[in-house]
C-alpha atoms as a PDB file:
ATOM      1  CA  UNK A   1       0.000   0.000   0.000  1.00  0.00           C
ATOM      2  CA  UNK A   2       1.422   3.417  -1.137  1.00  0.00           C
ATOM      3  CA  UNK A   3       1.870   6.142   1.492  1.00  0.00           C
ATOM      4  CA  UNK A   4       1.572  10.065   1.024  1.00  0.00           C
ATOM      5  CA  UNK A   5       4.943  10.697   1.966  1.00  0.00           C
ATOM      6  CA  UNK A   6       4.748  14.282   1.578  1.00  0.00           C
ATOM      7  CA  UNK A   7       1.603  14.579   3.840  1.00  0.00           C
ATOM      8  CA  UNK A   8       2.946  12.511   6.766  1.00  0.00           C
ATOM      9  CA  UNK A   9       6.199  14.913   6.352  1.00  0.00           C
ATOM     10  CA  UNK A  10       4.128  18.071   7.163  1.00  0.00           C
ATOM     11  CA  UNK A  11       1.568  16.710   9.308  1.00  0.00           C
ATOM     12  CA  UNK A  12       3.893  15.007  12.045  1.00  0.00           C
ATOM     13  CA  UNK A  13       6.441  17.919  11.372  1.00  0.00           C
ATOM     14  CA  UNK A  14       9.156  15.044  10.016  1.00  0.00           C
ATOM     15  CA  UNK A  15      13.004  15.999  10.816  1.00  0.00           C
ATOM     16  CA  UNK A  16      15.914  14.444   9.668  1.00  0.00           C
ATOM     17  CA  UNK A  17      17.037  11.241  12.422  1.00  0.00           C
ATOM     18  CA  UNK A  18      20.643   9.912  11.185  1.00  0.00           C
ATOM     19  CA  UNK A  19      22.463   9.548   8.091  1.00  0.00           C
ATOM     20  CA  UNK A  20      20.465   6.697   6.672  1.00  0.00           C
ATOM     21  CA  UNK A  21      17.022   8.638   5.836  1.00  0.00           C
ATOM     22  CA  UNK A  22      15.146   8.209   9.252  1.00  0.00           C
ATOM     23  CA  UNK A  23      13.204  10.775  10.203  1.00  0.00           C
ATOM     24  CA  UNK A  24      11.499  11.510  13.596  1.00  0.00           C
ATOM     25  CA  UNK A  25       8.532  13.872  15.250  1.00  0.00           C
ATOM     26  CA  UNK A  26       8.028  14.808  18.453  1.00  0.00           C
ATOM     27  CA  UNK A  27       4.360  14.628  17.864  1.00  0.00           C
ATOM     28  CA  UNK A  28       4.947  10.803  16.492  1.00  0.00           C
ATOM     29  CA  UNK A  29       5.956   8.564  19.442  1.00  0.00           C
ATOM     30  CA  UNK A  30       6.280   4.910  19.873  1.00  0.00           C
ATOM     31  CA  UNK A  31       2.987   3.192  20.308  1.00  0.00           C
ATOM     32  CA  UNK A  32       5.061   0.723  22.175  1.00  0.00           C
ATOM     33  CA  UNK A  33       6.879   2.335  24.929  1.00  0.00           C
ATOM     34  CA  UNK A  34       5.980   6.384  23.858  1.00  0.00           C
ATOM     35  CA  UNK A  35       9.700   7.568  22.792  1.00  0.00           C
ATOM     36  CA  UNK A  36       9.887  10.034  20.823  1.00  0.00           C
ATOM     37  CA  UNK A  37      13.459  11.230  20.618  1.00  0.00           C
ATOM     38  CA  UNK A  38      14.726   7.582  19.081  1.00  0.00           C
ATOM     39  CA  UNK A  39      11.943   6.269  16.917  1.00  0.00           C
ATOM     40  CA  UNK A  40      11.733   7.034  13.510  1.00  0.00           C
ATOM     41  CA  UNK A  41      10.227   6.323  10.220  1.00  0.00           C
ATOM     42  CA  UNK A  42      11.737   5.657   6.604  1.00  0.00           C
ATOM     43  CA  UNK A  43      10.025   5.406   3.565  1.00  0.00           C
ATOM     44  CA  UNK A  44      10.774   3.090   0.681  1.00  0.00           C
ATOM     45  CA  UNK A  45      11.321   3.373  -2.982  1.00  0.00           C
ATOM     46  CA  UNK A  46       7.585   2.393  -3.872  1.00  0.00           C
ATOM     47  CA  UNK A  47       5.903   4.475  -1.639  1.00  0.00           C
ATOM     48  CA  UNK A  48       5.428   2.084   1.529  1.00  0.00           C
ATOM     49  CA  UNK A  49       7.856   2.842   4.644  1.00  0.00           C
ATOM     50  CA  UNK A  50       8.633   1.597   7.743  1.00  0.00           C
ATOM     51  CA  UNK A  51       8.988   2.403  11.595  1.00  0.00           C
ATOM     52  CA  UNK A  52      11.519   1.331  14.021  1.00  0.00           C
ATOM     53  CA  UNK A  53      11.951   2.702  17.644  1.00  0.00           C
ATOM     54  CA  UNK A  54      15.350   2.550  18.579  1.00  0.00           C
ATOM     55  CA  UNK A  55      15.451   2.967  22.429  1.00  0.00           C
ATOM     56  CA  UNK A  56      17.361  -0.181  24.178  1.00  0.00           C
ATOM     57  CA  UNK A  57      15.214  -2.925  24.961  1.00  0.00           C
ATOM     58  CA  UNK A  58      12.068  -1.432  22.824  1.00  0.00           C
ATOM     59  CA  UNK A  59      12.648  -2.374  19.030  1.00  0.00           C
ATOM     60  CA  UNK A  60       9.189  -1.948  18.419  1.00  0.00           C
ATOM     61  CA  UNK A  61       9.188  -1.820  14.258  1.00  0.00           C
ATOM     62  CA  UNK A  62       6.697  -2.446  11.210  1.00  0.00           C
ATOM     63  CA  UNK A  63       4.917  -0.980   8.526  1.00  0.00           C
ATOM     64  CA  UNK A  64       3.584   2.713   8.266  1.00  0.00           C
ATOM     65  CA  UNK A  65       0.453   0.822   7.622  1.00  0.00           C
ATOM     66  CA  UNK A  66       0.561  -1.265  10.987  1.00  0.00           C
ATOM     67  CA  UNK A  67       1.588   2.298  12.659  1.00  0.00           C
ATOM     68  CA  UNK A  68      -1.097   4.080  11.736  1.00  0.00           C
ATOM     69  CA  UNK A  69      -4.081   1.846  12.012  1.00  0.00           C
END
């Protein structure tokens, strides 16, 4: 399923999270544990994405699709 990456950019206020393409919100946390400051999102090549939350023990990670059911 194809994602509005431009949309999710400017409604969750997307900034740049690493070198690798992450990006992060402080309006977007973890529906895990609630971080904010290390989970991001990516998006792929063919308009899907993913999240991953990168705090220690968390590692809560899927689709943008799962996230935002």
């Amino acid at each position: 399923m194809k994602v509005n990456q431009d949309k999710i950019i400017k409604e969750f206020s997307l900034t740049s999270f690493g070198s690798k393409g992450w990006l992060h919100s402080k309006l977007l946390p973890c529906p895990l544990c609630g971080e904010t400051q290390k989970f991001g999102i990516i998006f792929g090549n063919r308009g899907g994405g993913s999240y991953h939350c990168f705090k220690g023990k968390c590692g809560e990670h899927g689709t943008l699709v799962q996230l935002f059911k």
